[in-house]
N, C-alpha and C. Protein backbone atom coordinates (compact mmCIF):
# COMPACT_ATOMS: atom_id res chain seq x y z
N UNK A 1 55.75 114.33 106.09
CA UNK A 1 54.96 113.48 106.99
C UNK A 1 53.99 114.34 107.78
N UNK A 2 52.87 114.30 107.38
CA UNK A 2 51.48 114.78 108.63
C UNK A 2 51.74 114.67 109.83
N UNK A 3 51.69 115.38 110.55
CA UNK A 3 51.66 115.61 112.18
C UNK A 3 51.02 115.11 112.77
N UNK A 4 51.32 114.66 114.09
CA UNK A 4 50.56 113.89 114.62
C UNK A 4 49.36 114.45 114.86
N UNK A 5 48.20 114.05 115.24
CA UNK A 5 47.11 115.00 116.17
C UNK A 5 46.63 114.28 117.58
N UNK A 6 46.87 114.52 118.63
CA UNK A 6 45.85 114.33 119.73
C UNK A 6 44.43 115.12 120.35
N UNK A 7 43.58 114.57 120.27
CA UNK A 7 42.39 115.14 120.97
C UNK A 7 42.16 114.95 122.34
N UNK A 8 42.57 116.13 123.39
CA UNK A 8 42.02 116.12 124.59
C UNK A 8 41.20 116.66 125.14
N UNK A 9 41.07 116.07 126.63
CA UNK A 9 40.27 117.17 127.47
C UNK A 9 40.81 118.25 127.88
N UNK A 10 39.97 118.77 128.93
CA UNK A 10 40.37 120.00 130.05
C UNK A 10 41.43 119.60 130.68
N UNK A 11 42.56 120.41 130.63
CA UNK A 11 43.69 120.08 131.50
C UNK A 11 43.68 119.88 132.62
N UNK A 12 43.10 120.95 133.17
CA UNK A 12 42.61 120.82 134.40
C UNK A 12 42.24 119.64 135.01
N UNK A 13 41.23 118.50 134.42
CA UNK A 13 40.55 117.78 134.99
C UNK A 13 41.22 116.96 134.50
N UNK A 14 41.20 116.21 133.02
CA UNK A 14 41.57 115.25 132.11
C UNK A 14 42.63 114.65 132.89
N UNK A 15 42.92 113.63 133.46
CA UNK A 15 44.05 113.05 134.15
C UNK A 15 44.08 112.37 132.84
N UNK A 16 42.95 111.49 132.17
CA UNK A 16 43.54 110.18 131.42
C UNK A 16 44.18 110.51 129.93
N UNK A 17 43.73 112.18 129.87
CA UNK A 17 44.26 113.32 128.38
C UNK A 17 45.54 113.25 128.66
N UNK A 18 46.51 113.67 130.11
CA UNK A 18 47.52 114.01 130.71
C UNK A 18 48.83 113.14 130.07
N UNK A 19 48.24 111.62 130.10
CA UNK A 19 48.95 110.83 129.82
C UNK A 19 50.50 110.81 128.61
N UNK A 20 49.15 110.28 127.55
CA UNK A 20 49.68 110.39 126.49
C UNK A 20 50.20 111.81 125.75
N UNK A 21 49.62 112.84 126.56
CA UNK A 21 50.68 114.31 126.27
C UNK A 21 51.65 114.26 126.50
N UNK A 22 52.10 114.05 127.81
CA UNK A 22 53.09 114.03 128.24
C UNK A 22 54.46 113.38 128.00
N UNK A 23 54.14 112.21 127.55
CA UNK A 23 54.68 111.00 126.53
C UNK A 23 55.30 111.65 125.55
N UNK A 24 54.27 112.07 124.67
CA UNK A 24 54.60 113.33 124.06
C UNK A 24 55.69 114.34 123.39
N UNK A 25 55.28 114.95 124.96
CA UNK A 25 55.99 116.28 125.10
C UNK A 25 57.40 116.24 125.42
N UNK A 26 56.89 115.69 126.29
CA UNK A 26 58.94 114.95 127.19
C UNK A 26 59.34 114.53 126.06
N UNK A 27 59.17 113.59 125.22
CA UNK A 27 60.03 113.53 124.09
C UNK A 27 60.46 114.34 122.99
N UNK A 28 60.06 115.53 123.22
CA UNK A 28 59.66 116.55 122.30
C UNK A 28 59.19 115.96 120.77
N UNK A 29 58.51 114.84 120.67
CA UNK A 29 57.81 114.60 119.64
C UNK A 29 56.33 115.20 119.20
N UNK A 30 56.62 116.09 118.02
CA UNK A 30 55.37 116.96 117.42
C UNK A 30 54.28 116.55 117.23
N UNK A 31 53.40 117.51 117.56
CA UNK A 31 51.95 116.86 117.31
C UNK A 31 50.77 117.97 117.35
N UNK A 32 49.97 118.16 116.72
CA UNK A 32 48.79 118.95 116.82
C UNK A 32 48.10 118.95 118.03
N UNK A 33 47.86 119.49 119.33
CA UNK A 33 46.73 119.30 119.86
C UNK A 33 45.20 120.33 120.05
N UNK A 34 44.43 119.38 120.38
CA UNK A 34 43.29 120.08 119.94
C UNK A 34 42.46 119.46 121.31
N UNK A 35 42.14 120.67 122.34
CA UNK A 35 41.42 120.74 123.83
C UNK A 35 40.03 120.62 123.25
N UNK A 36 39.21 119.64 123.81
CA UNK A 36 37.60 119.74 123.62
C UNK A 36 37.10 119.20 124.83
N UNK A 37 36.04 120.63 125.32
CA UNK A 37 36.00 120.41 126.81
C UNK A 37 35.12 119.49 127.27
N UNK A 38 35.04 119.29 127.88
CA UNK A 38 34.48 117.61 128.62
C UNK A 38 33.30 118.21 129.08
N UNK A 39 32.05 117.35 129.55
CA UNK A 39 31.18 117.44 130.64
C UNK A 39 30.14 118.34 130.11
N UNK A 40 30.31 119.38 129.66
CA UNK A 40 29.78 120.23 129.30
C UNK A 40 28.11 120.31 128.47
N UNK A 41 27.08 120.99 128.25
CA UNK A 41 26.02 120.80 128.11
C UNK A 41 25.89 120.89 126.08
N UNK A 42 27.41 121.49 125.92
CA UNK A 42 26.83 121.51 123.96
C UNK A 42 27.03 120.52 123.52
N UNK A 43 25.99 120.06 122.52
CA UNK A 43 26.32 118.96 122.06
C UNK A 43 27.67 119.31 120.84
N UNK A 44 27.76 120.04 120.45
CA UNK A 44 28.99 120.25 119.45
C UNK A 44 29.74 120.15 120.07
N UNK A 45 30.09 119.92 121.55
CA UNK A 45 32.07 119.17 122.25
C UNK A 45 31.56 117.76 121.96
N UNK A 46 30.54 117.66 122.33
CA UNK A 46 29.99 115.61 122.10
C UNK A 46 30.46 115.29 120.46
N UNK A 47 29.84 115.98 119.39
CA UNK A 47 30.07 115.98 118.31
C UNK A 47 31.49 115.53 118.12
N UNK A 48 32.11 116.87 118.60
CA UNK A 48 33.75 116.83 118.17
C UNK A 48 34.54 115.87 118.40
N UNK A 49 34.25 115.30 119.78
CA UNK A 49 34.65 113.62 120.40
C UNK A 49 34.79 112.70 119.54
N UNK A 50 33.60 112.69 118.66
CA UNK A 50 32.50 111.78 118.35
C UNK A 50 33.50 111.69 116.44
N UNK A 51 33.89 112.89 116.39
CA UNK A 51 34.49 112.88 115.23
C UNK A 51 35.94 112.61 114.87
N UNK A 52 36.58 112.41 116.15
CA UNK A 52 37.75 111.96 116.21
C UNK A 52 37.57 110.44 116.43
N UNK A 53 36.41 109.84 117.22
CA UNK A 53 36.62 108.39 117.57
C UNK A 53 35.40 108.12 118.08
N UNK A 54 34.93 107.13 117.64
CA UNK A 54 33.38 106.89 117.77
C UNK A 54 32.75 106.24 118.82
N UNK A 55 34.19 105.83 119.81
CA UNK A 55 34.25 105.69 121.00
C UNK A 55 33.78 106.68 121.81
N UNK A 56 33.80 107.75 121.89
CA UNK A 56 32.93 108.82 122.46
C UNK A 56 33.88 109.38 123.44
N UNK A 57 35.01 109.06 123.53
CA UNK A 57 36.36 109.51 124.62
C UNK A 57 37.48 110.04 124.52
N UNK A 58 37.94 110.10 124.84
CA UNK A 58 39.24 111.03 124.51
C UNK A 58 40.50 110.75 126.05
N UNK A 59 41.80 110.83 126.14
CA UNK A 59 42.44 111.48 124.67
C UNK A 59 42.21 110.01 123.39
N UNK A 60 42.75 110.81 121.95
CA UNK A 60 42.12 110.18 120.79
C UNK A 60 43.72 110.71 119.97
N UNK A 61 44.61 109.89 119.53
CA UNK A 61 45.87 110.27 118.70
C UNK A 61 45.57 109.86 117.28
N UNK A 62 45.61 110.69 116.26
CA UNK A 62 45.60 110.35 114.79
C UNK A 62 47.01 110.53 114.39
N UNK A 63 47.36 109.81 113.16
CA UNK A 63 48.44 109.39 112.62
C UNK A 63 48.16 109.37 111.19
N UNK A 64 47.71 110.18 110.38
CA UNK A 64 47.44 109.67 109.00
C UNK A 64 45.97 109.18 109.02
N UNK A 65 46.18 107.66 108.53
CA UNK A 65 45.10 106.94 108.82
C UNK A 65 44.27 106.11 109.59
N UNK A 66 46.24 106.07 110.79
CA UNK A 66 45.31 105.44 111.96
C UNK A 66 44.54 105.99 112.94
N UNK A 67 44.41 105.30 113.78
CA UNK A 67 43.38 106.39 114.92
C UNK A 67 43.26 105.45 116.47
N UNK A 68 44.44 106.10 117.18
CA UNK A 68 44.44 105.16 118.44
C UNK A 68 43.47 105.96 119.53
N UNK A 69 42.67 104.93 120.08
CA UNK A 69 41.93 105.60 121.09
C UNK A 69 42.62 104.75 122.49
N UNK A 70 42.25 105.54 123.79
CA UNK A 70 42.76 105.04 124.94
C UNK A 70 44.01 105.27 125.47
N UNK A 71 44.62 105.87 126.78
CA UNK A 71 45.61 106.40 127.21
C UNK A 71 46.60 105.28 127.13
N UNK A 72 46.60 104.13 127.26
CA UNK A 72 47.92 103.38 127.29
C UNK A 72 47.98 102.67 125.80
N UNK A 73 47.00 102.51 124.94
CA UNK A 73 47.27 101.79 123.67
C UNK A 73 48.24 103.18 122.94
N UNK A 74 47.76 104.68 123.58
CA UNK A 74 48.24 105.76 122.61
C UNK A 74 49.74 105.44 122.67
N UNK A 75 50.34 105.09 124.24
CA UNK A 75 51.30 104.81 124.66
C UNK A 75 52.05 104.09 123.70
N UNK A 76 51.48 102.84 123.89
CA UNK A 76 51.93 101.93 123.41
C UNK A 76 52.20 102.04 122.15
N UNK A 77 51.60 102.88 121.16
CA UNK A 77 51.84 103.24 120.22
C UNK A 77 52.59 103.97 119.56
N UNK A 78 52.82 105.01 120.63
CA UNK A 78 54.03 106.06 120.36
C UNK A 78 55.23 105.32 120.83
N UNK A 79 55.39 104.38 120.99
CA UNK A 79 56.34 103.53 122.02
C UNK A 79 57.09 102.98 120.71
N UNK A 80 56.11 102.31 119.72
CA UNK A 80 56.29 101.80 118.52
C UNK A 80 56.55 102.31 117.21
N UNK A 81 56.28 103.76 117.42
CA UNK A 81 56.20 104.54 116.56
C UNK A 81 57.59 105.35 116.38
N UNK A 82 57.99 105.39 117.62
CA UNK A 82 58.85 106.14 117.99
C UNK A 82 60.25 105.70 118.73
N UNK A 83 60.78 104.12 118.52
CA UNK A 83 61.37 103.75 119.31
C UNK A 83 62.57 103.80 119.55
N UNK A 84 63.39 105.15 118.84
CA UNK A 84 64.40 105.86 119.84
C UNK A 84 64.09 106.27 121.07
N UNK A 85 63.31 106.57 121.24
CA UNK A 85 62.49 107.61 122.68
C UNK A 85 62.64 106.87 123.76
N UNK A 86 62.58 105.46 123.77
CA UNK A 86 62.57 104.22 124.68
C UNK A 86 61.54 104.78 125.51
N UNK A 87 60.28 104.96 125.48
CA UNK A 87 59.43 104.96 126.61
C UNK A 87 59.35 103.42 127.32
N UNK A 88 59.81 102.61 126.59
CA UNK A 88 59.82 101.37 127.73
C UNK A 88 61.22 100.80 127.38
N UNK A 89 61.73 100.73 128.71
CA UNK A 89 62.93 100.21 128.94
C UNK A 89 63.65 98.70 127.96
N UNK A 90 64.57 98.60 127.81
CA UNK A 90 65.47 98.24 127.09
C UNK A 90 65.18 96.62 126.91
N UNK A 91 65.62 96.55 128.81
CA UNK A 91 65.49 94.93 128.82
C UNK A 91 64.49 94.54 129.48
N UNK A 92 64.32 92.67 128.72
CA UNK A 92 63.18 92.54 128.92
C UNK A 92 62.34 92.12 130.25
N UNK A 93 63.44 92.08 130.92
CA UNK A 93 62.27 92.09 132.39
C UNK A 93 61.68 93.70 133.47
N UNK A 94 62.94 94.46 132.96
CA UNK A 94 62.36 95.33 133.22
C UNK A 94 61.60 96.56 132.38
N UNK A 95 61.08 95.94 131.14
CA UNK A 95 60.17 96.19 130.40
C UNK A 95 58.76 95.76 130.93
N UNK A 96 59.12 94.27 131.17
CA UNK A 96 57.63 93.55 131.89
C UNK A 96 57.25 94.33 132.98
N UNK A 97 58.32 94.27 133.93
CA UNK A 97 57.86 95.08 135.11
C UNK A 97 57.47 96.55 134.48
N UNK A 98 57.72 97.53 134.08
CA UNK A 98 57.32 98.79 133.79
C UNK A 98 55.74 98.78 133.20
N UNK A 99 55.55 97.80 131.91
CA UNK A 99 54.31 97.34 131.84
C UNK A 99 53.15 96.63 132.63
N UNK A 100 53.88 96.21 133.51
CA UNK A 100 52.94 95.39 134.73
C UNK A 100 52.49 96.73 135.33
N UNK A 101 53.55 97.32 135.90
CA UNK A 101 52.74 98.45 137.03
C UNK A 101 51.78 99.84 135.99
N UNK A 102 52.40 100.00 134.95
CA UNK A 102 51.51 101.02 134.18
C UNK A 102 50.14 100.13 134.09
N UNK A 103 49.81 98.79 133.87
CA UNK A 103 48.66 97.99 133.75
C UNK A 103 47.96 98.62 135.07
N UNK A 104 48.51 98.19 136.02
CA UNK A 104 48.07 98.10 137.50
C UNK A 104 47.51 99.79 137.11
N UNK A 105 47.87 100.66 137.05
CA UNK A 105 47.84 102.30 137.29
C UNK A 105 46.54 102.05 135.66
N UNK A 106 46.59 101.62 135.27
CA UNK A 106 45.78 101.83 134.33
C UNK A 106 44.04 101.42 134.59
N UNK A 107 44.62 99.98 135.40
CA UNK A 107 42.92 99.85 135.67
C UNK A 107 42.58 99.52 137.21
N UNK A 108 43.40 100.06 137.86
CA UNK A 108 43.12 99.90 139.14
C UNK A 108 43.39 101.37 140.47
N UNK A 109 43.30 101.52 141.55
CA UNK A 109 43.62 102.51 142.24
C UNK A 109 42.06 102.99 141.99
N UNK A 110 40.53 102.62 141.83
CA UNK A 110 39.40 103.47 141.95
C UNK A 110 39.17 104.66 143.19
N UNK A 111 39.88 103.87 144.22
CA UNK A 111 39.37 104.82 145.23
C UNK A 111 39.39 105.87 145.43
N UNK A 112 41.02 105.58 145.15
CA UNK A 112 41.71 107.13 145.01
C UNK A 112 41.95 107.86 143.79
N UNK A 113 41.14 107.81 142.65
CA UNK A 113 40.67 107.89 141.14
C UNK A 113 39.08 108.69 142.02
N UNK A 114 38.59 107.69 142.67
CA UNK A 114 37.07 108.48 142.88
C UNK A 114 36.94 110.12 144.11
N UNK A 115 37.83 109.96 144.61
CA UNK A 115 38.29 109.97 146.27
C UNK A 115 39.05 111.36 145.97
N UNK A 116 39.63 111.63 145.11
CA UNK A 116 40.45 112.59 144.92
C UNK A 116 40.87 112.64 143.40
N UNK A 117 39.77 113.41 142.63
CA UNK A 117 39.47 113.71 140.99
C UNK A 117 40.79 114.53 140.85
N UNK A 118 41.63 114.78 139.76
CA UNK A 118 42.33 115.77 139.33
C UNK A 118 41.68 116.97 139.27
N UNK A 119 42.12 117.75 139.47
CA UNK A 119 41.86 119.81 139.62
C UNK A 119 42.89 120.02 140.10
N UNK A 120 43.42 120.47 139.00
CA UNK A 120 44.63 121.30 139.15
C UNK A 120 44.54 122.69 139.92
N UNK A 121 43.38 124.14 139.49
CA UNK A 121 43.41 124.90 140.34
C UNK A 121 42.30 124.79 141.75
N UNK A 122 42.21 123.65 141.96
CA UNK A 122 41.99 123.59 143.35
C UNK A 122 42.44 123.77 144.87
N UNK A 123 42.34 124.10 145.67
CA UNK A 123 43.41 124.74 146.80
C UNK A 123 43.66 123.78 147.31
N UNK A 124 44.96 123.66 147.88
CA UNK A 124 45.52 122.35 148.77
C UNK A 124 45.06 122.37 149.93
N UNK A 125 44.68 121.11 150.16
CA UNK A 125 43.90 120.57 151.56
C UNK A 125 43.52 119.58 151.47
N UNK A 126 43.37 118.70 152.28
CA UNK A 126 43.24 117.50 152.58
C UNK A 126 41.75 116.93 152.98
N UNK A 127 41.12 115.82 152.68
CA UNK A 127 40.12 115.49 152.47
C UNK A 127 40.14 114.29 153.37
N UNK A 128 39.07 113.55 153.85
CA UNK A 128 38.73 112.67 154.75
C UNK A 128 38.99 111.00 153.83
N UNK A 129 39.65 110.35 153.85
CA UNK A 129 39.72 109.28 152.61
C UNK A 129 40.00 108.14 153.23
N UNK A 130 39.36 107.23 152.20
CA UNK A 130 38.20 105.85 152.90
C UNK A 130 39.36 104.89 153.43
N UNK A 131 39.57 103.53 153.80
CA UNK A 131 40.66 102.50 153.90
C UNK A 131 41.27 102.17 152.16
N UNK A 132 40.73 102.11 151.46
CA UNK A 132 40.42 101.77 150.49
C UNK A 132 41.44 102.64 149.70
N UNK A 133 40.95 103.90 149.27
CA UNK A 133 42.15 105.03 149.09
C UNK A 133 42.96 104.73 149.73
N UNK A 134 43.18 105.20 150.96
CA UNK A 134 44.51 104.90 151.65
C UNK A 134 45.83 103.56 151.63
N UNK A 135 44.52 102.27 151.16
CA UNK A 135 45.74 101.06 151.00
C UNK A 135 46.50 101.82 149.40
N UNK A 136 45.46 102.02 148.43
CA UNK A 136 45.72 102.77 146.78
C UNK A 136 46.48 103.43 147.15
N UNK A 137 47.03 104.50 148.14
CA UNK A 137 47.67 105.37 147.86
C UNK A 137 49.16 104.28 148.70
N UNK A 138 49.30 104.38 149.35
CA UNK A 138 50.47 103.21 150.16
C UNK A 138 50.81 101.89 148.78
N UNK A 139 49.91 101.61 148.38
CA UNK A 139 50.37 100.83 147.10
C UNK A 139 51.32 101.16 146.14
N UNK A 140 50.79 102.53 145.89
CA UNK A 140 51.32 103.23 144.60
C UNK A 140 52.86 103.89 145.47
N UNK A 141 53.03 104.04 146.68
CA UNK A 141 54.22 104.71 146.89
C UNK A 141 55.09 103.37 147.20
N UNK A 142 54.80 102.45 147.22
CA UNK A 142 55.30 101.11 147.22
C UNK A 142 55.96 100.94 145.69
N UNK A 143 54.85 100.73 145.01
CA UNK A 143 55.61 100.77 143.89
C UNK A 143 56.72 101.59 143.09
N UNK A 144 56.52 102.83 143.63
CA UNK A 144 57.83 103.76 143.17
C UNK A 144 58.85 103.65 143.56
N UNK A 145 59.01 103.57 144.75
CA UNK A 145 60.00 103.19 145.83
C UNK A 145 60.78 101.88 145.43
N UNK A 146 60.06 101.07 144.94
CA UNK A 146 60.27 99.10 144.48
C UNK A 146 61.22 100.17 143.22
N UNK A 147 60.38 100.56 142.22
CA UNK A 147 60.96 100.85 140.77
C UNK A 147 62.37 101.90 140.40
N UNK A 148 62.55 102.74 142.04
CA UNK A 148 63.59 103.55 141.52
C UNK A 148 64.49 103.37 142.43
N UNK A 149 64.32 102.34 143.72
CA UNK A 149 65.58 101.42 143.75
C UNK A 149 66.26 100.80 142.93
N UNK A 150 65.04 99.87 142.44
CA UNK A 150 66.00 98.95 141.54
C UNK A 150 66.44 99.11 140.37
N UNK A 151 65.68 100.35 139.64
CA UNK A 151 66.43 100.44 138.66
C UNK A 151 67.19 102.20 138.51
N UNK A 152 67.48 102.43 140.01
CA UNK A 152 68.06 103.83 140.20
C UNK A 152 68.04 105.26 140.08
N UNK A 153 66.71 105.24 139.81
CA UNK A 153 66.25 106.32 139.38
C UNK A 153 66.73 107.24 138.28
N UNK A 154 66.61 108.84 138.17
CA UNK A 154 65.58 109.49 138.76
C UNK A 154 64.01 109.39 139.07
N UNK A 155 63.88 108.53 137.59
CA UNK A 155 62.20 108.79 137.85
C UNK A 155 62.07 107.02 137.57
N UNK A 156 61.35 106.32 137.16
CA UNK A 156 60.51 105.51 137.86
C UNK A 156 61.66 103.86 137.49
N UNK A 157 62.25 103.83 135.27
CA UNK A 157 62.88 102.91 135.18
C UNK A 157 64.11 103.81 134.34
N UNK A 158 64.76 104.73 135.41
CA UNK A 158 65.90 105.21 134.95
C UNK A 158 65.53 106.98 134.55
N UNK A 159 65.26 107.12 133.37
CA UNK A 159 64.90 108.28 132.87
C UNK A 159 63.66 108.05 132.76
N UNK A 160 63.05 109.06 132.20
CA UNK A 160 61.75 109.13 131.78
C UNK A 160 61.25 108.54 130.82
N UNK A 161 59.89 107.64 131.18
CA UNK A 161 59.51 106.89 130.30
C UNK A 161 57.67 106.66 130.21
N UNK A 162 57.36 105.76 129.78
CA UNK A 162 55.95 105.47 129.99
C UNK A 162 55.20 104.92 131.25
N UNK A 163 55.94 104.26 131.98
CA UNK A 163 55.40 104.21 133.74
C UNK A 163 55.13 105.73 134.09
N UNK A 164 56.69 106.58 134.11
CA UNK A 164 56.32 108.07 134.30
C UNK A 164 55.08 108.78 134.13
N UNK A 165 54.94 108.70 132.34
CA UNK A 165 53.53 109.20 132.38
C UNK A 165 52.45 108.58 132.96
N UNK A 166 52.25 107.32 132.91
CA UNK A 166 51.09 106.74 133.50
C UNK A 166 50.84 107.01 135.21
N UNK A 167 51.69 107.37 135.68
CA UNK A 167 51.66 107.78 137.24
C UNK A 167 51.56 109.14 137.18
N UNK A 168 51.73 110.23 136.08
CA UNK A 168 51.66 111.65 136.38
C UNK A 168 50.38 112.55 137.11
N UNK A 169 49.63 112.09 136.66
CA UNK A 169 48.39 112.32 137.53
C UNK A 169 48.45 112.20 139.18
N UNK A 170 48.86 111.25 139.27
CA UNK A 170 48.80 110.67 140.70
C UNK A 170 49.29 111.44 141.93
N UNK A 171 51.13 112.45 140.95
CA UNK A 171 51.74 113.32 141.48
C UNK A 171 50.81 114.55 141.59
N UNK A 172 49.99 114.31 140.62
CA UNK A 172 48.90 116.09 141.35
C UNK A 172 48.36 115.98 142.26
N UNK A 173 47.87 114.46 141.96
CA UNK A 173 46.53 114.03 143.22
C UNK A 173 47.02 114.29 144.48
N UNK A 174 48.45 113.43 144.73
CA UNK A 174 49.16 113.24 146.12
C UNK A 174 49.42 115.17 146.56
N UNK A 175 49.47 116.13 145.65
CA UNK A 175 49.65 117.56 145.74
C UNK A 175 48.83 117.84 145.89
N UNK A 176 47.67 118.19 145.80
CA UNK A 176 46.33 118.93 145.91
C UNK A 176 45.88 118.56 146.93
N UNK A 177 45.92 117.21 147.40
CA UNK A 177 44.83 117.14 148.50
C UNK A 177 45.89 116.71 149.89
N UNK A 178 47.10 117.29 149.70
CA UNK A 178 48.09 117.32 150.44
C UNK A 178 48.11 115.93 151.53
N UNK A 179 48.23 114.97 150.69
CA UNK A 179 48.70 113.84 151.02
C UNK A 179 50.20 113.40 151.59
N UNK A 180 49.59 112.39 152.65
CA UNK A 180 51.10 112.61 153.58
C UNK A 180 52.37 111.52 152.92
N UNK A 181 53.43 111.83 152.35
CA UNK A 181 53.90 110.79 151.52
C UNK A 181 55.37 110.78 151.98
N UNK A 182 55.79 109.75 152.32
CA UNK A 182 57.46 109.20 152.55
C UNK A 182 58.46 109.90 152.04
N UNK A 183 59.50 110.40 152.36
CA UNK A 183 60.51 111.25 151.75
C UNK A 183 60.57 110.46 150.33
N UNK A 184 61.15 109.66 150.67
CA UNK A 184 61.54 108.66 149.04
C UNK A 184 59.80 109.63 147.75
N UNK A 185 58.78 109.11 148.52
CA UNK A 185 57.61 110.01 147.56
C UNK A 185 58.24 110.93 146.96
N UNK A 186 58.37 111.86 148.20
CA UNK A 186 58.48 112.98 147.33
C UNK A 186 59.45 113.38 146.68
N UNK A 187 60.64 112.75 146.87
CA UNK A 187 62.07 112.91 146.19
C UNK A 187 61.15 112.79 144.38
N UNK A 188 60.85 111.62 144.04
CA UNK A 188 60.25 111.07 143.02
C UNK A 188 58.96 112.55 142.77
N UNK A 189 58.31 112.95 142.81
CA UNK A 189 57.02 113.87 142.64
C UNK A 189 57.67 115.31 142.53
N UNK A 190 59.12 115.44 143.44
CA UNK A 190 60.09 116.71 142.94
C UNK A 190 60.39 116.33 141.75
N UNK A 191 61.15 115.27 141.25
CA UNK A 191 61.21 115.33 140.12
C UNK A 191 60.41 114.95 138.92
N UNK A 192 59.21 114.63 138.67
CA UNK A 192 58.35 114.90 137.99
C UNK A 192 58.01 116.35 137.76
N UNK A 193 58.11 116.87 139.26
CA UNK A 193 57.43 118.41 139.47
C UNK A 193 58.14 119.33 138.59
N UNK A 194 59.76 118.61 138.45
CA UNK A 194 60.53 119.65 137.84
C UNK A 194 60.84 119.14 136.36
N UNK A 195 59.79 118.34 136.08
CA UNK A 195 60.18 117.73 134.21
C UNK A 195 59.08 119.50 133.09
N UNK A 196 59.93 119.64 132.34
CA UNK A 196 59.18 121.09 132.09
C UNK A 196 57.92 120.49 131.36
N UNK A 197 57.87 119.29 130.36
CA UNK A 197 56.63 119.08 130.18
C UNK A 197 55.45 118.61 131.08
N UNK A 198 55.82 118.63 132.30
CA UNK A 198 54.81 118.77 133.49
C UNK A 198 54.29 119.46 133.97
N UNK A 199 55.41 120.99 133.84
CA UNK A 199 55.29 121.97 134.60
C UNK A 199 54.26 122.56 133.14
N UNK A 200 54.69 122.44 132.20
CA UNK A 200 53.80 123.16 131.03
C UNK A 200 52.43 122.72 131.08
N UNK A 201 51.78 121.39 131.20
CA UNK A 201 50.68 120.70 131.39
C UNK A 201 50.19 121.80 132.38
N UNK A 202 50.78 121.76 133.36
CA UNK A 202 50.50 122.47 135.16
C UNK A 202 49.61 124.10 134.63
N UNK A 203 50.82 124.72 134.12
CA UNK A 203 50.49 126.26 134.26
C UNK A 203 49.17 126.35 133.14
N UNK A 204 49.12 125.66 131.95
CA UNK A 204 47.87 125.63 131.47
C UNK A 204 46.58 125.12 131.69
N UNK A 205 46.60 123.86 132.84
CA UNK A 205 45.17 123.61 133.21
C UNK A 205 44.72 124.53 134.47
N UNK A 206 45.87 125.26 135.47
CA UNK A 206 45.61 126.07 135.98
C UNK A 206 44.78 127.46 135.31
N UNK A 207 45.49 127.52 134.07
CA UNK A 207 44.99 128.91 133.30
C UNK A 207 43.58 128.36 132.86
N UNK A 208 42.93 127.33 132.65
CA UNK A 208 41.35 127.16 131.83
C UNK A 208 40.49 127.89 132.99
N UNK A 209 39.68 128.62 132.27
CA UNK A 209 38.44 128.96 133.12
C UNK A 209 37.51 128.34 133.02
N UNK A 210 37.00 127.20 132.31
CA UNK A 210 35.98 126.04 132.56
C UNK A 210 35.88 125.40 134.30
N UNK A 211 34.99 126.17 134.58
CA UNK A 211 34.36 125.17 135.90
C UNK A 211 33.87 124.19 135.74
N UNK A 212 33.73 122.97 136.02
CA UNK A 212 32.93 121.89 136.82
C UNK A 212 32.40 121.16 137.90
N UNK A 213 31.33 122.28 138.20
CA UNK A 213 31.00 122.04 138.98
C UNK A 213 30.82 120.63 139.84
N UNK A 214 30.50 119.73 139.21
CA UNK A 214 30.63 118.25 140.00
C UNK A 214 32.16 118.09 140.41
N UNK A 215 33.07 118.39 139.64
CA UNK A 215 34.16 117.87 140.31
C UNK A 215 35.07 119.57 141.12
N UNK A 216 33.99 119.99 141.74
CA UNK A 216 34.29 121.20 142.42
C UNK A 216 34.01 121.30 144.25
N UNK A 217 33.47 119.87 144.41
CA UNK A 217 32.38 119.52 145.33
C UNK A 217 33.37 118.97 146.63
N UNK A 218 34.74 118.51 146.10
CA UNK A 218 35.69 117.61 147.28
C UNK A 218 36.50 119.11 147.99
């Protein structure tokens, strides 16, 4: 059987690459990956995008012959592909719920998406952030708090799953720009902090030497 392949971005930056790695990795399910850096002025990274998915984006998972583009369909796919792994919980309401809030994290939270970009080697400090961010960020610790009461944690619906990844980003964001977060937070963001396919994501987008400058500016 051919290996999987994913096409991402810069670790560093790529929050929406982060995703479906991680998914991934935590499962220790194999896969080719292949970094193509974002933003950048050659057109041969545009090309390379362009040749995985004509969508022009990334991350981009091949399978043979299929070709999933988009961080939560990849999900959803490895979900299906793979469904010992249980990235989504068992039963079915708290399947719905796990899918409801990855929805929510998928197309919502702009502020704090605009407000505070992923950069991993960026120095911790805290930034001036709008009402707007601030309800986004109180939302999202709402929801963790809701999800690993009720279904006991450690991490969001029991073990690690696909809510997990879809919130992983969020745990850098709330780190970098040293955001003030509820014990319960951070109980939850320690343990993400300490999942090794997090920590592996971590020490390599720290290691890229690709600057970007626009998202160098907060």
């Amino acid at each position: 059987m051919a290996a999987l392949k994913l096409a991402i971005g810069n670790k560093n930056y790529s929050s929406w690459s982060m995703l479906p790695w991680l998914a991934l990795r935590a499962n220790d399910i194999p896969f080719v990956e292949t970094v193509i850096p974002l933003y950048t002025d050659n057109p041969a990274d545009k090309e390379q995008i362009l040749s995985f998915s004509r969508a022009g984006k990334v991350p981009v998972l091949v399978d043979g012959d299929i070709t999933v583009w988009d961080s939560l369909s990849i999900i959803e796919y490895i979900a299906e592909r793979f469904p010992d792994v249980k990235l989504w919980p068992d039963d079915v309401a708290a399947r719905a719920h796990a899918r409801s809030v990855s929805a929510e994290m998928h197309s919502g939270f702009m502020a704090l998406r605009n407000e505070c970009g992923m950069n991993l080697h960026r120095p911790i400090r805290p930034v001036t952030l709008s009402a707007d961010a601030r309800a986004n960020i109180a939302r999202i610790q709402e929801i963790w708090r809701d999800c690993r009461a009720r279904y006991g944690g450690p991490f969001l619906f029991g073990r690690f799953g696909a809510a997990d990844a879809m919130y992983a980003p969020v745990v850098h964001r709330f780190r970098t720009y040293a955001i003030e977060v509820t014990p319960e937070t951070r109980a939850y963001m320690d343990t993400m902090m300490a999942l090794p396919a997090f920590q592996e994501w971590t020490r390599e987008g720290i290691a890229e030497t690709l600057v970007i400058e626009r998202f160098e500016t907060v």
